[in-house]
Protein backbone atom coordinates (compact mmCIF):
# COMPACT_ATOMS: atom_id res chain seq x y z
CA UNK A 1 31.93 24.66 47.40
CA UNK A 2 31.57 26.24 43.75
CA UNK A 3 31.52 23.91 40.63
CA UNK A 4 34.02 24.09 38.37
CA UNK A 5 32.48 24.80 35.25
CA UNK A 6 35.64 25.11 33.06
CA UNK A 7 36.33 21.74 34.03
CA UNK A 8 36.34 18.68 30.97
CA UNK A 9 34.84 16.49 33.29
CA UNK A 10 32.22 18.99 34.21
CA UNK A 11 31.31 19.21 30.63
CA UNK A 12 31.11 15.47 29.94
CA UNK A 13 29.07 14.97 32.58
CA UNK A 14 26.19 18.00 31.46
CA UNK A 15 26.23 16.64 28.18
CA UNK A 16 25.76 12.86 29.59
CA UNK A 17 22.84 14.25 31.65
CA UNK A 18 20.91 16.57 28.81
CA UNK A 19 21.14 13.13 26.38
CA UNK A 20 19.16 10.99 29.18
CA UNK A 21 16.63 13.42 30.18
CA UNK A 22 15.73 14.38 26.60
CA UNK A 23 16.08 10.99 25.68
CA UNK A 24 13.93 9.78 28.25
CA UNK A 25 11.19 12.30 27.53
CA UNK A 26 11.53 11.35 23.80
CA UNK A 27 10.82 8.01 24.58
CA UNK A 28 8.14 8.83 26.89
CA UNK A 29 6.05 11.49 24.12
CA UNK A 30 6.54 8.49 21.39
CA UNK A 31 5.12 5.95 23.81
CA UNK A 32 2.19 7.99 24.96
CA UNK A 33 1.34 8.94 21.27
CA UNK A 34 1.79 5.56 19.97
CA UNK A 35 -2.22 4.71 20.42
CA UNK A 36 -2.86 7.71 18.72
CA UNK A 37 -0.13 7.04 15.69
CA UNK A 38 -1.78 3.59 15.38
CA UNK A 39 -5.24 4.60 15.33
CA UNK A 40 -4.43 7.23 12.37
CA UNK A 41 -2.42 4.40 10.44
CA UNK A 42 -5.55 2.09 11.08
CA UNK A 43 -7.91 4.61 9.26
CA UNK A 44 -5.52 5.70 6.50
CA UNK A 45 -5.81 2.08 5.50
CA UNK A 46 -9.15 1.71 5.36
CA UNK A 47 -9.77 4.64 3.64
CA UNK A 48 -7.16 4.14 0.97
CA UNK A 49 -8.80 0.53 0.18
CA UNK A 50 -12.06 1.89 0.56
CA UNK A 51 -10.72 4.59 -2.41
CA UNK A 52 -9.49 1.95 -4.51
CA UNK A 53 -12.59 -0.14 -4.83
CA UNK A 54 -14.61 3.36 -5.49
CA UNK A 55 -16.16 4.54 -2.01
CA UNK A 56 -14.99 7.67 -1.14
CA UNK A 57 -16.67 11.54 -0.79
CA UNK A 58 -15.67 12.80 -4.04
CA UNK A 59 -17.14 15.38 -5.66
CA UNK A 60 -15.21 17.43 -8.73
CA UNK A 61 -13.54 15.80 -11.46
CA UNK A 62 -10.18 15.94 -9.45
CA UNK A 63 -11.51 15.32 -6.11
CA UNK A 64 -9.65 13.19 -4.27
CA UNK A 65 -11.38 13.10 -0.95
CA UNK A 66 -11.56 10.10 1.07
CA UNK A 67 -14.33 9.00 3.46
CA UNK A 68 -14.62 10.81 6.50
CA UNK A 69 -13.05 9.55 9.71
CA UNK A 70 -15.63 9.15 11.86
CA UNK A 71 -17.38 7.30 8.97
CA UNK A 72 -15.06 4.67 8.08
CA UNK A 73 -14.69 2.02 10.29
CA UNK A 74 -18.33 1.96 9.38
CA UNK A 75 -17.89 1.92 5.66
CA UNK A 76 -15.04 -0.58 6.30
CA UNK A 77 -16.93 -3.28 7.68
CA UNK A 78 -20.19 -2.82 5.86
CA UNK A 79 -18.32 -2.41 2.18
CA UNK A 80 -15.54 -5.48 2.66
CA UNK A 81 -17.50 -9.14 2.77
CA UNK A 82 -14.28 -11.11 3.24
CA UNK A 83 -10.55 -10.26 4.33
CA UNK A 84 -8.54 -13.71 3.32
CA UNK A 85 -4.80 -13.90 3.71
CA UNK A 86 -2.89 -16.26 1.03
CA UNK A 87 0.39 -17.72 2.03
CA UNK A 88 3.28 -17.34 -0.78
CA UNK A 89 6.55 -19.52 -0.73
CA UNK A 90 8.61 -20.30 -4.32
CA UNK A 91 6.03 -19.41 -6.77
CA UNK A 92 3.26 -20.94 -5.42
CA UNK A 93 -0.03 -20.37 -2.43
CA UNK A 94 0.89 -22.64 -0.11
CA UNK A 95 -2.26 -22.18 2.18
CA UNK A 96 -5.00 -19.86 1.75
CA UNK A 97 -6.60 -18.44 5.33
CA UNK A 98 -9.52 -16.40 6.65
CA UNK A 99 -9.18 -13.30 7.93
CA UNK A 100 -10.67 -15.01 11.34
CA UNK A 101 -7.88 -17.67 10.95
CA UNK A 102 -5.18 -15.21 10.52
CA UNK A 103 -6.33 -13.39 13.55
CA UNK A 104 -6.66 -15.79 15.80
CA UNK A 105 -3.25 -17.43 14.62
CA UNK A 106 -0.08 -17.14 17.24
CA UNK A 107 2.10 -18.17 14.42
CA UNK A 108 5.20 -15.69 13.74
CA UNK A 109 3.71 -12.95 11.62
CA UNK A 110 0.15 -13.45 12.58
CA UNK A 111 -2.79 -12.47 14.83
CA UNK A 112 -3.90 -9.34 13.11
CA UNK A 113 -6.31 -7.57 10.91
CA UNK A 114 -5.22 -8.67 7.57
CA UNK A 115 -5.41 -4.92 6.02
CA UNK A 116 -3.12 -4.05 8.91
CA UNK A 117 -0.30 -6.84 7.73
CA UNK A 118 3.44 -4.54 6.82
CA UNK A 119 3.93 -5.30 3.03
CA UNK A 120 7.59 -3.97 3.49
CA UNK A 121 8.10 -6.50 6.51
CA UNK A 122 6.24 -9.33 3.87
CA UNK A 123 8.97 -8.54 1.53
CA UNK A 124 11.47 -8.95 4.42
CA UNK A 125 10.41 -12.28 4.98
CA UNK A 126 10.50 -13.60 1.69
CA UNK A 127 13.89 -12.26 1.02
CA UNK A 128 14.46 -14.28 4.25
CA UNK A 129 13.42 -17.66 2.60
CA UNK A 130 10.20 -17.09 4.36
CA UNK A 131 6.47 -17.65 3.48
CA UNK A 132 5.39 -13.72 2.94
CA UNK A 133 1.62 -13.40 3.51
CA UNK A 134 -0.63 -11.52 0.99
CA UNK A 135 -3.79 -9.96 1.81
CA UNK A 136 -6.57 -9.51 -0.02
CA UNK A 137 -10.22 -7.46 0.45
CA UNK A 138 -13.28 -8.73 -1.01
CA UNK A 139 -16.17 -6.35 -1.27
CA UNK A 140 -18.82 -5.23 -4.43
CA UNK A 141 -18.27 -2.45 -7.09
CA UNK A 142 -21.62 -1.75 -9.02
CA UNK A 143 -22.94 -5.22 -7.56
CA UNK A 144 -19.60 -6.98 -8.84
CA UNK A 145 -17.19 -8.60 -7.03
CA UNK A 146 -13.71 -6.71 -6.56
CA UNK A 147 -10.36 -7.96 -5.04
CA UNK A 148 -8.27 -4.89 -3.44
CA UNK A 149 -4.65 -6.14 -3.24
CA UNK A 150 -1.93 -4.29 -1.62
CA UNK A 151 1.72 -3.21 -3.37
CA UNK A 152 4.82 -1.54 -2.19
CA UNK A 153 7.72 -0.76 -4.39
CA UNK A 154 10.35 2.21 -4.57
CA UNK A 155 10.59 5.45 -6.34
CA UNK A 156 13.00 7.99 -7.06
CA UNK A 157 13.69 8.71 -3.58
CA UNK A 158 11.86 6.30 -0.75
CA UNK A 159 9.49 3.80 -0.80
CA UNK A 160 5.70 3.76 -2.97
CA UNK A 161 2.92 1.93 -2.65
CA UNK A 162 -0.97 1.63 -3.15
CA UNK A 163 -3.95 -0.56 -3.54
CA UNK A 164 -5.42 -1.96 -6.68
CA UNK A 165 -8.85 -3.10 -7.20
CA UNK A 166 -9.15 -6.11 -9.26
CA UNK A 167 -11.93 -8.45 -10.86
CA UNK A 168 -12.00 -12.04 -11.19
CA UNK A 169 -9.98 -11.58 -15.12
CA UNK A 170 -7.65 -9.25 -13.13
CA UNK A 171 -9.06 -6.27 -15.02
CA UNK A 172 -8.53 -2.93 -12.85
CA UNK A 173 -11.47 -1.29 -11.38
CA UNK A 174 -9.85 1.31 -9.56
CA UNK A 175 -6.52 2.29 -8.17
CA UNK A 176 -5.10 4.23 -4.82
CA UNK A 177 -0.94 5.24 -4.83
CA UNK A 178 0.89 7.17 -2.12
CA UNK A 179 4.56 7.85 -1.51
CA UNK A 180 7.03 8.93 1.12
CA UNK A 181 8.96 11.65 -0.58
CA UNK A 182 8.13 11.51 -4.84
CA UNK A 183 9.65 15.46 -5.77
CA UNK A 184 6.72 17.47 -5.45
CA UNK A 185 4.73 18.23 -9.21
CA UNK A 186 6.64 15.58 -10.46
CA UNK A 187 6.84 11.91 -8.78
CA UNK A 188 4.22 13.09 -6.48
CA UNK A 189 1.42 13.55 -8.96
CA UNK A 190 1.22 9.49 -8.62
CA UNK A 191 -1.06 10.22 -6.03
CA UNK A 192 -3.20 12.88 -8.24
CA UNK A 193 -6.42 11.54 -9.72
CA UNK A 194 -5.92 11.91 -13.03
CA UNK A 195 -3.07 9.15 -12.63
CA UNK A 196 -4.60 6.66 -10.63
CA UNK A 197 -8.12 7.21 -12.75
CA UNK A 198 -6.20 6.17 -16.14
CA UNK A 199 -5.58 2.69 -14.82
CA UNK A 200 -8.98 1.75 -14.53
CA UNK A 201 -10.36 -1.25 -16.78
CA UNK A 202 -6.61 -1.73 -17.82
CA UNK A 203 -5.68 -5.15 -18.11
CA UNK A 204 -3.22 -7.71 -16.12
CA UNK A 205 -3.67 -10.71 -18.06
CA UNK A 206 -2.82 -11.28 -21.96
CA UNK A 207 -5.82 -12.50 -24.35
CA UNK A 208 -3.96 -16.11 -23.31
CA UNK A 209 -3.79 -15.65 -19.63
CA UNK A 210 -0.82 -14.66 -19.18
CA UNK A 211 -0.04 -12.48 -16.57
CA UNK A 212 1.60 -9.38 -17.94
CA UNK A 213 1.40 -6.38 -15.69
CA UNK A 214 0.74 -2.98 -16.82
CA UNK A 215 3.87 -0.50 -17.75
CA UNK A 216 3.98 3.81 -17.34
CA UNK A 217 4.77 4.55 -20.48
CA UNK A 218 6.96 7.54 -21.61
CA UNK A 219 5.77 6.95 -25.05
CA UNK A 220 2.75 5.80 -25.04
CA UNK A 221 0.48 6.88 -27.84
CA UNK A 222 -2.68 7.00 -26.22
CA UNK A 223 -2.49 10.10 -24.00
CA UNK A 224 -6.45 9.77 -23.12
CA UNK A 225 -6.05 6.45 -22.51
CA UNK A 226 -8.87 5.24 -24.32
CA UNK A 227 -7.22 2.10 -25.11
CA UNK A 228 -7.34 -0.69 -22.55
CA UNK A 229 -5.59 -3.49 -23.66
CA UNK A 230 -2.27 -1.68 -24.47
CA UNK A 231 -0.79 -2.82 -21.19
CA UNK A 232 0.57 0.53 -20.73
CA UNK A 233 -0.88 3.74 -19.11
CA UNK A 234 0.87 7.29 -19.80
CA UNK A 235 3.57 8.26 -17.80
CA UNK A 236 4.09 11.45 -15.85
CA UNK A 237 6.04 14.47 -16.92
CA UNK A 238 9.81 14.37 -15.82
CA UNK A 239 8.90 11.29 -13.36
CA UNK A 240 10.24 8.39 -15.17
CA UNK A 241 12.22 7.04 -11.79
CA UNK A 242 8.90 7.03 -10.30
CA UNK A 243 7.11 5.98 -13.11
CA UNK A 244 9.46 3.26 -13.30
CA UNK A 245 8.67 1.98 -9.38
CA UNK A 246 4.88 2.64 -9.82
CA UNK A 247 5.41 0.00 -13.29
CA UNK A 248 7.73 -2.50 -11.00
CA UNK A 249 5.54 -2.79 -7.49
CA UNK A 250 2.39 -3.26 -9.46
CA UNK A 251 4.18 -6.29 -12.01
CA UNK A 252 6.23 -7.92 -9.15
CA UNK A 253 3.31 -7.49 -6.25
CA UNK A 254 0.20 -8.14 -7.85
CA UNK A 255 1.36 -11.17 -10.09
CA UNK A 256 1.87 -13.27 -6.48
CA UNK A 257 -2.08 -13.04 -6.60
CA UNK A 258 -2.10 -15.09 -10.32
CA UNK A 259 -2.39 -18.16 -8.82
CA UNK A 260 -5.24 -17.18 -7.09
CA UNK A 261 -7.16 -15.47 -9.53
CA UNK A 262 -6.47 -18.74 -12.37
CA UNK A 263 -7.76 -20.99 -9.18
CA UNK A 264 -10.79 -18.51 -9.69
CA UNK A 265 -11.65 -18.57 -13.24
């Protein structure tokens, strides 16, 4: 007996069946790539803290080349003394945990590697009325002590975010941005070198101890950005939006590590 392909019914019932079997081979590609998608996240985190606190393979003046793959985990573990997680609720750290601790911990929102902890899903909680957990690496810059700290803000069009490299006055040794879809030559160039280099030695803190932030400024007056206690670093060409975010995630993220870094001094 011949189908009846003219039939309505006949036509529900194709398209029912094409949206299960692609769906179910969907499903089974993303699940057998998942490893692989982790494993790629895992060392584009490592290497982007790694660039922030100086390590990297670069060689030009606008180099921005990262440490190998195959080198990293290495560089990782040998470069980074401490990974400590600080617990943030109202204003204030209410606990303060190794990265061990944190680990080990079957508390909601623990038992991983701190550098892999999801800033976005931090921000989550505490928009929840949740603690929000805050990582922070500890390794050595030029035999000094450095504290990478990870932000996450929004641009123009989707999310930014980066690592900043701190010392114990919250002065910035070194800086790493990225985004997830800045208009290329414009809010992109956050992630070129010459932008992320002109934050180094810039201050977070006022001569008081305040904390302050640092702001990309349209009209800033020191286009070489020789000065370093302006507060302000110069902004990008037609990228204000972005400019904007990069000023925002780095004021509203970083100043939940104050406390911290006053306990310190």
């Amino acid at each position: 007996m011949a189908i009846n392909t003219d039939k309505k019914s006949y036509t529900i019932l194709f398209a029912v069946a094409m949206v299960l079997v692609v769906g179910s081979l969907l499903a089974f590609t993303a699940s057998s790539l998942k490893p692989n998608i982790d494993e790629n996240k895992r060392i584009e985190k490592q290497q982007n803290i790694l660039y922030a606190m100086g390590i990297n393979a670069n060689t030009g003046k606008g180099d921005i080349t990262f440490v190998s793959t195959d080198k990293v985990a290495e560089a990782f573990a040998s470069n980074l003394s401490e990974q400590i997680v600080l617990e943030y609720k109202d204003g204030k750290i209410i606990n303060e945990m190794t990265g061990k601790a944190f680990m080990e911990s079957k508390d909601e929102g623990k038992g991983i590697e701190p550098y892999l902890i999801d800033i976005k899903k931090q921000q989550a909680r505490a928009k929840q009325g949740k603690s929000r957990f805050l990582p922070l690496f500890i390794g050595k810059q030029k035999g000094e002590t450095v504290y990478i700290a990870p932000i996450r803000g929004k641009g123009l069009w989707d999310a930014i975010w980066g690592f900043v490299a701190l010392d114990k006055n919250m002065v910035v040794k070194g800086a790493f941005f990225d985004h997830a879809a800045e208009t290329p030559g414009l809010g992109a160039n956050i992630k070129q070198r010459y932008f992320m280099d002109d934050f180094y030695d810039e201050k977070l803190l006022t001569n008081s101890g305040t904390f302050k932030g640092i702001v990309v400024a349209k009209g800033n007056n020191d286009p070489k950005n020789e000065i370093k206690d302006d507060y302000e670093v110069d902004a990008l060409a037609g990228a204000t939006i972005t400019g904007d975010g990069v000023s925002a995630m780095i004021k509203n993220d970083l100043k939940l590590y104050f406390p911290y870094f006053k306990k310190l001094k």
